[in-house]
C-alpha atoms as a PDB file:
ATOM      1  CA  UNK A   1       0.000   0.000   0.000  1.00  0.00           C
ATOM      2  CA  UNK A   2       1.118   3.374  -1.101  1.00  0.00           C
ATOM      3  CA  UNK A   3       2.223   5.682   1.952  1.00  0.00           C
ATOM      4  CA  UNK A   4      -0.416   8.230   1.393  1.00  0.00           C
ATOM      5  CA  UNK A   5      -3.046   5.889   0.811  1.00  0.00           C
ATOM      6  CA  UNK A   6      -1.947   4.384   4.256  1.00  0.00           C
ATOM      7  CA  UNK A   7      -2.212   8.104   6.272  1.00  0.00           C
ATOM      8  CA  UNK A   8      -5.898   8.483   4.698  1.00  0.00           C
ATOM      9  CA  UNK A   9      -7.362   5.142   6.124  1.00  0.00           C
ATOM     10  CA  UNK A  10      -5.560   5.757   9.416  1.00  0.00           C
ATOM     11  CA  UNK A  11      -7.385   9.439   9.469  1.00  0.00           C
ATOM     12  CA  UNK A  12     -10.351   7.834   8.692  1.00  0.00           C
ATOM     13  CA  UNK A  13      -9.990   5.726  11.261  1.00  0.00           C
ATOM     14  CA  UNK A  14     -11.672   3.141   8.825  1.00  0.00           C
ATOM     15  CA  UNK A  15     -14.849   4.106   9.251  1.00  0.00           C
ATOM     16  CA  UNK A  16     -17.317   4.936   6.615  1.00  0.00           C
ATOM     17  CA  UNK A  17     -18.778   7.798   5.736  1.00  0.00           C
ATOM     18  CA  UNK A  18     -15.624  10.213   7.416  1.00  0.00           C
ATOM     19  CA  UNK A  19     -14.724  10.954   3.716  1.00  0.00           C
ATOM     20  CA  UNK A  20     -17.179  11.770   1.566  1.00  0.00           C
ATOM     21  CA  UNK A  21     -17.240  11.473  -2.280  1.00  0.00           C
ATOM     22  CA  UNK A  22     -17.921  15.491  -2.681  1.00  0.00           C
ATOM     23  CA  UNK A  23     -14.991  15.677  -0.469  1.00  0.00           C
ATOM     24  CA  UNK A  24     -13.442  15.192  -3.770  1.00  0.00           C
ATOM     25  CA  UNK A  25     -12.717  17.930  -6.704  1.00  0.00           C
ATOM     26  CA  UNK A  26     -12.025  15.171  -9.375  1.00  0.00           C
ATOM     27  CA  UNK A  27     -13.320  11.427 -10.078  1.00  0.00           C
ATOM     28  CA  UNK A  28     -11.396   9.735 -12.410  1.00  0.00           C
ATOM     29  CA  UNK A  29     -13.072   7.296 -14.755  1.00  0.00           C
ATOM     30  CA  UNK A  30     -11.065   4.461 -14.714  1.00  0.00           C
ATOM     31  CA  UNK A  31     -11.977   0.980 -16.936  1.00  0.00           C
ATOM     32  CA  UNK A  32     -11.038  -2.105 -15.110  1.00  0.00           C
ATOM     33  CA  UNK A  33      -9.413  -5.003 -17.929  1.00  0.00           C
ATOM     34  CA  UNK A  34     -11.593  -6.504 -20.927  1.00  0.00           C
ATOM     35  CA  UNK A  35     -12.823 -10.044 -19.216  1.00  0.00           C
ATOM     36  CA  UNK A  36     -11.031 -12.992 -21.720  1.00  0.00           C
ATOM     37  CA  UNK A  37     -12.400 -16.573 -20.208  1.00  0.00           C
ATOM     38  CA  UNK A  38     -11.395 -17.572 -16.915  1.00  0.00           C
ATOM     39  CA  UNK A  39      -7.622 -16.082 -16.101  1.00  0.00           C
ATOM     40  CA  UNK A  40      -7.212 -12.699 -15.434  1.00  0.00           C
ATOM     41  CA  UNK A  41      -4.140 -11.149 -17.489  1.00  0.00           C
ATOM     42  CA  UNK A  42      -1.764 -10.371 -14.824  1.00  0.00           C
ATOM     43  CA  UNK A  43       0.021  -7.100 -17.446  1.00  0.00           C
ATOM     44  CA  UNK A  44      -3.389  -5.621 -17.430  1.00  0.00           C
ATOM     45  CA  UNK A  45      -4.373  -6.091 -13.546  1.00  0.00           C
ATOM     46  CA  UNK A  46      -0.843  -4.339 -12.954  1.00  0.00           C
ATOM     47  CA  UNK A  47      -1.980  -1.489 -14.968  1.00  0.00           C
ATOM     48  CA  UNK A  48      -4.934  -0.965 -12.594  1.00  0.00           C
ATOM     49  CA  UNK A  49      -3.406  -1.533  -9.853  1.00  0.00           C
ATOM     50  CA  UNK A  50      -0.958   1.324 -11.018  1.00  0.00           C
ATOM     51  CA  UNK A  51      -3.882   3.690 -11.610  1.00  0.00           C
ATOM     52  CA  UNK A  52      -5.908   3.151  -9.024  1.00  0.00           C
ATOM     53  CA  UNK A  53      -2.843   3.828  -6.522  1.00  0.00           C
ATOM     54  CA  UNK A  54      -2.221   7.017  -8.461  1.00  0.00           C
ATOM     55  CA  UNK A  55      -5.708   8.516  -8.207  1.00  0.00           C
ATOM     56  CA  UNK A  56      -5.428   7.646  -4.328  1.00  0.00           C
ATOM     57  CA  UNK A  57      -2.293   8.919  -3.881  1.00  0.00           C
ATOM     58  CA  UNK A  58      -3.574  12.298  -5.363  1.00  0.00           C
ATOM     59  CA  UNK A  59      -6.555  12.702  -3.332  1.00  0.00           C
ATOM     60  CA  UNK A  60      -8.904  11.728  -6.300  1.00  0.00           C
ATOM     61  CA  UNK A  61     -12.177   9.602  -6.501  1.00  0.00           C
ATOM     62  CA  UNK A  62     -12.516   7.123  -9.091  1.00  0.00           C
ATOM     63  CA  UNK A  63     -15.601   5.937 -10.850  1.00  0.00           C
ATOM     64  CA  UNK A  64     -15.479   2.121 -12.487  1.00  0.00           C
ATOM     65  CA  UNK A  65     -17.615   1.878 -15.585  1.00  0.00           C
ATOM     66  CA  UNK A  66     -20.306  -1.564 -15.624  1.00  0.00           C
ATOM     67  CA  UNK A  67     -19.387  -3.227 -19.054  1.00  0.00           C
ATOM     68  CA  UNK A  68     -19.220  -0.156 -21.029  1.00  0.00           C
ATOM     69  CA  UNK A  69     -20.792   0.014 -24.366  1.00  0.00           C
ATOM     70  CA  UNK A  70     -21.662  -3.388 -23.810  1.00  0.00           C
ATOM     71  CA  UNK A  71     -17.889  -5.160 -23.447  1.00  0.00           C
ATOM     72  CA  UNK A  72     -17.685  -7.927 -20.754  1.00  0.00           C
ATOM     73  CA  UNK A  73     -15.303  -6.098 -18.500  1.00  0.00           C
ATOM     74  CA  UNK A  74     -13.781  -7.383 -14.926  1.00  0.00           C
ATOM     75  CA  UNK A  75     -15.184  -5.880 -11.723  1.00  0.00           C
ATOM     76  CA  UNK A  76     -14.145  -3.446  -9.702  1.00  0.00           C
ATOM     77  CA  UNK A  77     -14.680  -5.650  -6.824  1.00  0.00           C
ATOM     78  CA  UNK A  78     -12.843  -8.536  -8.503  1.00  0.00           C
ATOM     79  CA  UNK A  79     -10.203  -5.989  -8.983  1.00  0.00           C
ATOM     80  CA  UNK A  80     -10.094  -5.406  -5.873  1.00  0.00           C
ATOM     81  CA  UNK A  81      -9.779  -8.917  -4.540  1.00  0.00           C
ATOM     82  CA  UNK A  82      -6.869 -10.077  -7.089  1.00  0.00           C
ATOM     83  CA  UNK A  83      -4.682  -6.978  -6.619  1.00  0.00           C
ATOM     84  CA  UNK A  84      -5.302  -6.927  -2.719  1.00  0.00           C
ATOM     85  CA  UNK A  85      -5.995  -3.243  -2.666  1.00  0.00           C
ATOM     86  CA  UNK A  86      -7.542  -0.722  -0.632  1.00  0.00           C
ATOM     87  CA  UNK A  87     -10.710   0.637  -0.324  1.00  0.00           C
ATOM     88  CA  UNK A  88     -10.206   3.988   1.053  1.00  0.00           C
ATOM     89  CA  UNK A  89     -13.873   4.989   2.582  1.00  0.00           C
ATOM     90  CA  UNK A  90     -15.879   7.410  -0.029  1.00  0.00           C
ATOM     91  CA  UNK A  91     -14.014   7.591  -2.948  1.00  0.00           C
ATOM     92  CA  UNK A  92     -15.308   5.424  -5.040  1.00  0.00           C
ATOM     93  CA  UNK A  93     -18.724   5.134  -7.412  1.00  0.00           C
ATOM     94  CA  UNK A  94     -18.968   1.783  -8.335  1.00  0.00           C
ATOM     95  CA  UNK A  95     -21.510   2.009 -11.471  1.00  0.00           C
ATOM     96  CA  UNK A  96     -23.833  -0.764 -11.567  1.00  0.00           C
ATOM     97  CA  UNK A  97     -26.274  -1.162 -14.159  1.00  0.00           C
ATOM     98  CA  UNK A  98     -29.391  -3.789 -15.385  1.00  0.00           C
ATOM     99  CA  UNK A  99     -27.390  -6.140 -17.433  1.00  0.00           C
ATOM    100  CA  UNK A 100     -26.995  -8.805 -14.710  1.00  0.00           C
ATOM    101  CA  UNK A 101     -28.951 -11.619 -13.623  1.00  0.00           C
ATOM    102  CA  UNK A 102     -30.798 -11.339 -10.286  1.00  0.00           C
ATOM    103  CA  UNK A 103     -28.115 -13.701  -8.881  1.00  0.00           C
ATOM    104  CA  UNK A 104     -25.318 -11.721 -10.004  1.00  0.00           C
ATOM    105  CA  UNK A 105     -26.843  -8.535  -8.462  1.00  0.00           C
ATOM    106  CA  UNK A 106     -27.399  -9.483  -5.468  1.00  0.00           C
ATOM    107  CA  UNK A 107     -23.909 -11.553  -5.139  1.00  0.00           C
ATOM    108  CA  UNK A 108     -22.279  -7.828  -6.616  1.00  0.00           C
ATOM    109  CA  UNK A 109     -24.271  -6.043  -4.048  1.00  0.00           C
ATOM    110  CA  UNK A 110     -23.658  -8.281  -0.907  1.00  0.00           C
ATOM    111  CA  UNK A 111     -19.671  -8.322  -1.875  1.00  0.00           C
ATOM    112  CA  UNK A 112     -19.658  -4.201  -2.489  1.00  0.00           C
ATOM    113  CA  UNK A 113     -21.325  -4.009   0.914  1.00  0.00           C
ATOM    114  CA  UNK A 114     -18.868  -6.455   2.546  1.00  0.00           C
ATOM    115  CA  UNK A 115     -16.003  -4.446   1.296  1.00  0.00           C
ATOM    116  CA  UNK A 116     -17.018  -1.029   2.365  1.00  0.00           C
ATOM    117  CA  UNK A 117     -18.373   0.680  -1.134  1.00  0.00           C
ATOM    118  CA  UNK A 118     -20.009   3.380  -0.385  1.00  0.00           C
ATOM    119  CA  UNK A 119     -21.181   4.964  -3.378  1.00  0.00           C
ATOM    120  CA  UNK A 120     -23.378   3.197  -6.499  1.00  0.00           C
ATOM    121  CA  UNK A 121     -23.952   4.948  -9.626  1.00  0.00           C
ATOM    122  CA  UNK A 122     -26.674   3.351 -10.999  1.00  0.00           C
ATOM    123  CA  UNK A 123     -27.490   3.248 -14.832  1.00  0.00           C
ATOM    124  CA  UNK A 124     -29.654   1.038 -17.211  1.00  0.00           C
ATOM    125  CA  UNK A 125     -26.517   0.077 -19.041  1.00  0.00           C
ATOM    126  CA  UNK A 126     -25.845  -0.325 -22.852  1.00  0.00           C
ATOM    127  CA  UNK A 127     -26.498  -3.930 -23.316  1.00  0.00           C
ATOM    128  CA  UNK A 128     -25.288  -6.626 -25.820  1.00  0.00           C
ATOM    129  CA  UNK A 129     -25.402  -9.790 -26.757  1.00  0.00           C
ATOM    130  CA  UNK A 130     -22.328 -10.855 -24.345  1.00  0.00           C
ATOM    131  CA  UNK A 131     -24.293  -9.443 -21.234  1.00  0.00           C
ATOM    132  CA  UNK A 132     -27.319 -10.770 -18.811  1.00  0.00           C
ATOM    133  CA  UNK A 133     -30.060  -9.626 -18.411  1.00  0.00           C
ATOM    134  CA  UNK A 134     -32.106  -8.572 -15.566  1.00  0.00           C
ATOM    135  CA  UNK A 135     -35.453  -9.142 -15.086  1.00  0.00           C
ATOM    136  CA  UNK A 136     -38.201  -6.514 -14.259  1.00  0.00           C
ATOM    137  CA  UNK A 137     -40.435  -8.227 -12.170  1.00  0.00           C
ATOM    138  CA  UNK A 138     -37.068  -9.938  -9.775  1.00  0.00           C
ATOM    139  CA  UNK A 139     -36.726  -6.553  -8.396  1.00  0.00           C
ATOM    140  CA  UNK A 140     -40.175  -4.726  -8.507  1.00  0.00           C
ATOM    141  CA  UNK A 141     -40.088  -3.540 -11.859  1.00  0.00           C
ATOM    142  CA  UNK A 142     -43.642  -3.625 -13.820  1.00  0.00           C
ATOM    143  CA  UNK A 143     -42.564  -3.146 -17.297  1.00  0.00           C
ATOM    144  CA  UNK A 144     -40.908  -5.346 -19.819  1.00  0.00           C
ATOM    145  CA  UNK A 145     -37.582  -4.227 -19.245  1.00  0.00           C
ATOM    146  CA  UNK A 146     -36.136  -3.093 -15.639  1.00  0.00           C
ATOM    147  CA  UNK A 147     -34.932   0.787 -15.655  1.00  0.00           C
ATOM    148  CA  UNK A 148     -32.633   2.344 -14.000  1.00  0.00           C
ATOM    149  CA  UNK A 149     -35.374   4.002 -11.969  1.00  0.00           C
ATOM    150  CA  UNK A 150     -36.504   0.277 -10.709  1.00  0.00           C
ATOM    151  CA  UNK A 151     -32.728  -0.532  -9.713  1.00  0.00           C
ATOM    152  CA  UNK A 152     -32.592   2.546  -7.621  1.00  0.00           C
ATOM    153  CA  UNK A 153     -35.254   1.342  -5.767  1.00  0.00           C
ATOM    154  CA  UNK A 154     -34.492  -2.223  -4.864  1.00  0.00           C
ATOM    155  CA  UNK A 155     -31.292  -1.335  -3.722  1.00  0.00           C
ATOM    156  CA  UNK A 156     -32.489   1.294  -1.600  1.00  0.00           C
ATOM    157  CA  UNK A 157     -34.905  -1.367  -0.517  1.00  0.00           C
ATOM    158  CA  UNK A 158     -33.410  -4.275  -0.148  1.00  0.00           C
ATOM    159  CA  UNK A 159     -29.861  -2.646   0.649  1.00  0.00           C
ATOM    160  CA  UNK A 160     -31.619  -0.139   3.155  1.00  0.00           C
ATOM    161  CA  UNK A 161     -28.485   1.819   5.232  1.00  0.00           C
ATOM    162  CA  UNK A 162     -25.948  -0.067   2.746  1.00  0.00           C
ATOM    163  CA  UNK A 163     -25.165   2.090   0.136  1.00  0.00           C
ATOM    164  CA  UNK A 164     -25.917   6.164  -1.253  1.00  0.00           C
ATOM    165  CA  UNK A 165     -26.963   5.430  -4.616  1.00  0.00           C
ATOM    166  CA  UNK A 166     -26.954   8.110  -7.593  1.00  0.00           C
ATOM    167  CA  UNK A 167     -28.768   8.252 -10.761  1.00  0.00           C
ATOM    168  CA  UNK A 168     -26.838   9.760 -14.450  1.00  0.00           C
ATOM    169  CA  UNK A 169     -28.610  12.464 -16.202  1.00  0.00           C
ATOM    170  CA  UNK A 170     -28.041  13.033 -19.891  1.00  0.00           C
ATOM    171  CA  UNK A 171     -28.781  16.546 -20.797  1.00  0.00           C
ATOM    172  CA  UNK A 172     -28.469  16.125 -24.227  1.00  0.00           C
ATOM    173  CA  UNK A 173     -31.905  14.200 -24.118  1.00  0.00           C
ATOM    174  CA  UNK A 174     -35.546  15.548 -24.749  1.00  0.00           C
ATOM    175  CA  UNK A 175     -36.696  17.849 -22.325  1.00  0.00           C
ATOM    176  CA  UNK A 176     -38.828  17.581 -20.198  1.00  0.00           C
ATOM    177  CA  UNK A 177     -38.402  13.588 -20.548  1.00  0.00           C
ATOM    178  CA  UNK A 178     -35.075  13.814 -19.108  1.00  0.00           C
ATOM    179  CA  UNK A 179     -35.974  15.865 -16.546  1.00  0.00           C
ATOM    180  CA  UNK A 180     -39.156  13.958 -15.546  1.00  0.00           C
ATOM    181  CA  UNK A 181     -37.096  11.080 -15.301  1.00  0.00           C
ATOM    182  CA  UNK A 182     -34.488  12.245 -13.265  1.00  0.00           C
ATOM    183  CA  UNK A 183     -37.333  13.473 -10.633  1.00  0.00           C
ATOM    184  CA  UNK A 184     -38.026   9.985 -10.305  1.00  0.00           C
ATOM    185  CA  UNK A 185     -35.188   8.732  -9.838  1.00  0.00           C
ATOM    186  CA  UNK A 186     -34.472  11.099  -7.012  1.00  0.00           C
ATOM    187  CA  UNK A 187     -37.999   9.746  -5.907  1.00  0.00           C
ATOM    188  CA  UNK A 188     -36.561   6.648  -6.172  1.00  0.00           C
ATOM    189  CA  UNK A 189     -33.725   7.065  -3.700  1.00  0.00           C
ATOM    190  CA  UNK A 190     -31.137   8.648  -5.772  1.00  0.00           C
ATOM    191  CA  UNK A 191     -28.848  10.925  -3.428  1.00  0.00           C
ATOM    192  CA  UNK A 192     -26.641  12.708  -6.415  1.00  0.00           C
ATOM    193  CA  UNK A 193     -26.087  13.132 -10.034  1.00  0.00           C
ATOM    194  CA  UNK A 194     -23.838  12.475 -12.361  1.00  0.00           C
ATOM    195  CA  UNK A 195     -23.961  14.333 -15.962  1.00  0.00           C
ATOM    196  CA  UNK A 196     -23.264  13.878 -19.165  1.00  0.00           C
ATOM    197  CA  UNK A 197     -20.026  15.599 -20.547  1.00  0.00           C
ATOM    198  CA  UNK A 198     -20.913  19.043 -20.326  1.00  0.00           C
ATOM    199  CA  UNK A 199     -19.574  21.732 -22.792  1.00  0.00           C
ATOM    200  CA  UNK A 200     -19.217  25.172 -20.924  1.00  0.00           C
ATOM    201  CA  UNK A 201     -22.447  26.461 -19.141  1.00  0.00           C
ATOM    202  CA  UNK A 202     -25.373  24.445 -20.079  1.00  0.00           C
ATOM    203  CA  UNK A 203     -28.914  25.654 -19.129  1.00  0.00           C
ATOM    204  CA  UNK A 204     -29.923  21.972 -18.534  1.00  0.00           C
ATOM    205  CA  UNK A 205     -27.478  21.655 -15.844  1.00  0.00           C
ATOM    206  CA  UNK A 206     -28.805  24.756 -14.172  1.00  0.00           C
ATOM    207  CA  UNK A 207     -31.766  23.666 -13.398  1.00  0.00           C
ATOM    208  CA  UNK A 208     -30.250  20.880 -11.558  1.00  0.00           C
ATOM    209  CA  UNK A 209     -29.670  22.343  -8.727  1.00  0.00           C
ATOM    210  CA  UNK A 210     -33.226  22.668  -8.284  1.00  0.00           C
ATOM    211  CA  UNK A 211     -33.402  19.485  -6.822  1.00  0.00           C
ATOM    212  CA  UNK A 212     -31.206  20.409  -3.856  1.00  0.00           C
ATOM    213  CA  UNK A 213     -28.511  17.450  -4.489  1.00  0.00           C
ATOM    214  CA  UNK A 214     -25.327  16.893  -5.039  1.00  0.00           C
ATOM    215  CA  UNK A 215     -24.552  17.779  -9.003  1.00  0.00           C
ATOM    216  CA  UNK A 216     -21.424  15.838 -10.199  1.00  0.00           C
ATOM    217  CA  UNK A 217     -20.100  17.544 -13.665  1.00  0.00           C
ATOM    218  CA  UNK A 218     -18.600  15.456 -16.068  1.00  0.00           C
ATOM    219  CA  UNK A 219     -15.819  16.798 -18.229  1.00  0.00           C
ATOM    220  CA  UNK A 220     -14.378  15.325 -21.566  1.00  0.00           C
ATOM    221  CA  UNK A 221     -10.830  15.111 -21.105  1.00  0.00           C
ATOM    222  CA  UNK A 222     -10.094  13.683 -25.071  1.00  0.00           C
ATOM    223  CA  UNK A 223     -10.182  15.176 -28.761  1.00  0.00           C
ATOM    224  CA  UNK A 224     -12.273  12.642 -30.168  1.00  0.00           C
ATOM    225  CA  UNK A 225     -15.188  14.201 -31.032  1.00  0.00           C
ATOM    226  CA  UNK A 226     -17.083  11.320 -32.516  1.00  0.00           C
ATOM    227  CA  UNK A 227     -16.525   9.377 -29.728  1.00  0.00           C
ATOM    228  CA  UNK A 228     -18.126  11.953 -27.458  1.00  0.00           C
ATOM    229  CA  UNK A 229     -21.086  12.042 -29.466  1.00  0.00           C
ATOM    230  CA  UNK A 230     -21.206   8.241 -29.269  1.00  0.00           C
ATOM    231  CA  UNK A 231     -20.937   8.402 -25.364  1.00  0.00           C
ATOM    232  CA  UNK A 232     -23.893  10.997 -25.259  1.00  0.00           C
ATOM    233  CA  UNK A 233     -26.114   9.352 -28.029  1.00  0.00           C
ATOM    234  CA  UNK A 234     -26.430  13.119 -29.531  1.00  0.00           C
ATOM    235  CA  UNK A 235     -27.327  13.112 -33.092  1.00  0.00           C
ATOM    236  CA  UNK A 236     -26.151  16.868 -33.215  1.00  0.00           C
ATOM    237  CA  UNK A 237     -22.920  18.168 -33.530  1.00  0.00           C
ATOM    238  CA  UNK A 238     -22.409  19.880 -29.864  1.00  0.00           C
ATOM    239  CA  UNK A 239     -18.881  19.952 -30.214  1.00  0.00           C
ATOM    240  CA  UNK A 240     -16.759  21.566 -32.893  1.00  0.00           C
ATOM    241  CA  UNK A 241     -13.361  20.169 -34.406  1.00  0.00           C
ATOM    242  CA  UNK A 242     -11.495  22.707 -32.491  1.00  0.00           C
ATOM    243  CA  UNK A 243     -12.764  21.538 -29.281  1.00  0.00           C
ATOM    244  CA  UNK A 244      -9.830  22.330 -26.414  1.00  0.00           C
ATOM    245  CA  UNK A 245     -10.809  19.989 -23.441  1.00  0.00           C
ATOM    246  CA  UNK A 246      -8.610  22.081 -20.797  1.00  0.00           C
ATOM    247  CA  UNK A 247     -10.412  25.426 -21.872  1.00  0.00           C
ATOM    248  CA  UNK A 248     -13.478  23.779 -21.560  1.00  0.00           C
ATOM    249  CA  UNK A 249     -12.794  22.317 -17.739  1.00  0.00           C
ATOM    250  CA  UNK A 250     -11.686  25.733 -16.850  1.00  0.00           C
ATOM    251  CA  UNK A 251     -14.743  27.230 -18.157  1.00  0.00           C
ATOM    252  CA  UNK A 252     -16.900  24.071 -15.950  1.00  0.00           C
ATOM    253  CA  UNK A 253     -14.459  25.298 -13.045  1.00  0.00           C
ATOM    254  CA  UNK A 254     -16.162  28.832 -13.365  1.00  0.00           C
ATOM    255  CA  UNK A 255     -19.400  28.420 -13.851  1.00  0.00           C
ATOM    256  CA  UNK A 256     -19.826  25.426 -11.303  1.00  0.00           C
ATOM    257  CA  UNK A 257     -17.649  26.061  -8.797  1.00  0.00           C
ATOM    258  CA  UNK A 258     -19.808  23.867  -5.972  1.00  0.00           C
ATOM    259  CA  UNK A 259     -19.301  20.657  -7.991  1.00  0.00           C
ATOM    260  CA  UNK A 260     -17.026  17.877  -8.181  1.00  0.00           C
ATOM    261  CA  UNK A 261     -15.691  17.016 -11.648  1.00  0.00           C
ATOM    262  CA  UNK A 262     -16.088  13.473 -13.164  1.00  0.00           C
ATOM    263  CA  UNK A 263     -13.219  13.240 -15.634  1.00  0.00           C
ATOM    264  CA  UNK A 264     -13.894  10.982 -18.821  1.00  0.00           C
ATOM    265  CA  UNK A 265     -10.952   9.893 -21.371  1.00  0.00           C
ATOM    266  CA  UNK A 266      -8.434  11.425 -19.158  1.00  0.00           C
ATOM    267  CA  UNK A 267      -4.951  10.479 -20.314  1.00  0.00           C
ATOM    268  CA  UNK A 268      -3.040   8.654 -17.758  1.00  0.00           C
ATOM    269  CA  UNK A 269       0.526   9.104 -19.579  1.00  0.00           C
ATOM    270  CA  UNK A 270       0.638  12.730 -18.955  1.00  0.00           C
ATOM    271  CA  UNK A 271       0.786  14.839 -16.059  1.00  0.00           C
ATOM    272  CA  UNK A 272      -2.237  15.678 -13.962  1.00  0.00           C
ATOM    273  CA  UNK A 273      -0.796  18.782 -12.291  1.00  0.00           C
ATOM    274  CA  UNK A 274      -0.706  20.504 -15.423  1.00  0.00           C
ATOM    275  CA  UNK A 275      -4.364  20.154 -16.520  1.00  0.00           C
ATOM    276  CA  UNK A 276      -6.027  19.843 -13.389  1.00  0.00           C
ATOM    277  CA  UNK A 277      -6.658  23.560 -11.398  1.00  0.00           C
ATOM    278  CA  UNK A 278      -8.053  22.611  -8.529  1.00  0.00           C
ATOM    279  CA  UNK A 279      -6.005  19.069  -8.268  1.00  0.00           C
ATOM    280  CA  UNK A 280      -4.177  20.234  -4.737  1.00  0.00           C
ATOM    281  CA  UNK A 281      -6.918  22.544  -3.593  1.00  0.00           C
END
């Protein structure tokens, strides 16, 4: 264990809820390795490893995608287990979406508890053909599919006490659908948010704070525009060629000053104190 890492859980005496996630100005998004049949590559476990130390070390949360974009990915929690590392009270979102069986939920669920995860982000996932599938009806859900909105509420149901879950919000949708939805959610038992990438003041993200929650704002750290309009499902062209991502977190910096940053696609070859403001604030 790093030495820094080691002075945080001391101060935190290893109790939960001492740090909490909005103690945070940055969450990293880090991917945990591509699952390939039953061994996990030791290279690419190292690599995590590496990561996840450095976002600790740096006073950072960290947020751990559910099979993004519908890839069969390792969990964090396995992760966790075969790199014996620490889980430093409220800093990190595990994201947890619909694309599990009931069994596998609840086994993810009863492990995340066991190990002291504080924070869920839950989403209704992309899907695929590799992935589960949960059913509605297993968890309360009365339509044909289960939503996000029904996973919010079994955990906060059957999980009562265990975890604060969130809920995404993707301004870039139809309004008021989006916004409708995201009520619900919070009806639902969703304690924060967690946007889309936003580009510079967006009025969709001020009326957020409406709600009286904690507003996570996400940030596109990468030039690739057509994968950012992939990630938000936009058919229009929000972004321009000459999009600078460091501009545009300053200009998040200034006109949301009260929220945490959630950093997407940022590059973990370069250095952080150069394009992070606020990393030793």
């Amino acid at each position: 264990m790093s030495k820094n890492w080691h002075q945080l859980l001391i101060l935190s005496g290893g109790k939960k809820g001492i740090h909490t996630m909005f103690d945070c100005n940055y969450f990293v998004e880090l991917l945990t390795p591509k699952r390939s049949g039953s061994e996990i590559d030791r290279t690419a476990a190292n690599r995590f490893a590496e990561r996840y130390f450095r976002i600790g070390d740096l006073g950072l949360g960290l947020s751990v995608p559910d099979n993004p974009m519908g890839q069969p990915r390792l969990s964090i929690l396995e992760m966790i287990d075969y790199c014996n590392l620490p889980v430093l009270p409220g800093r990190i979102v595990m994201n947890l979406n619909t694309f599990h069986t009931k069994d596998e939920l609840d086994k993810i669920l009863n492990i995340a508890a066991k190990r002291g995860i504080d924070y869920l982000l839950i989403v209704r996932g992309d899907g695929g053909p590799l992935l589960s599938k949960l059913d509605a009806a297993s968890i309360g859900g009365t339509k044909s599919i289960a939503t996000s909105i029904d996973l919010i509420r079994y955990v906060n149901s059957a999980y009562a006490g265990a975890f604060t879950t969130g809920a995404a919000y993707n301004q870039y949708n139809a309004m008021p659908f989006e916004s409708n939805r995201l009520k619900q959610k919070i009806e639902a038992g969703a304690r924060f948010v967690i946007t889309q990438p936003v580009i510079g003041q967006d009025a969709n993200i001020d009326d957020l704070f409406r709600h009286d929650i904690p507003v996570v704002v996400e940030a596109w750290m990468s030039k690739n525009i057509e994968l950012f309009l992939k990630s938000v499902r936009s058919r229009k062209r929000i972004v321009t060629s000459d999009f600078n991502p460091l501009e545009n977190l300053q200009a998040l910096h200034a006109a949301y000053p009260q929220c945490s940053i959630y950093l997407s696609m940022l590059g973990f070859r370069q250095s952080w104190q150069s394009v992070l403001p606020r990393l030793l604030a």
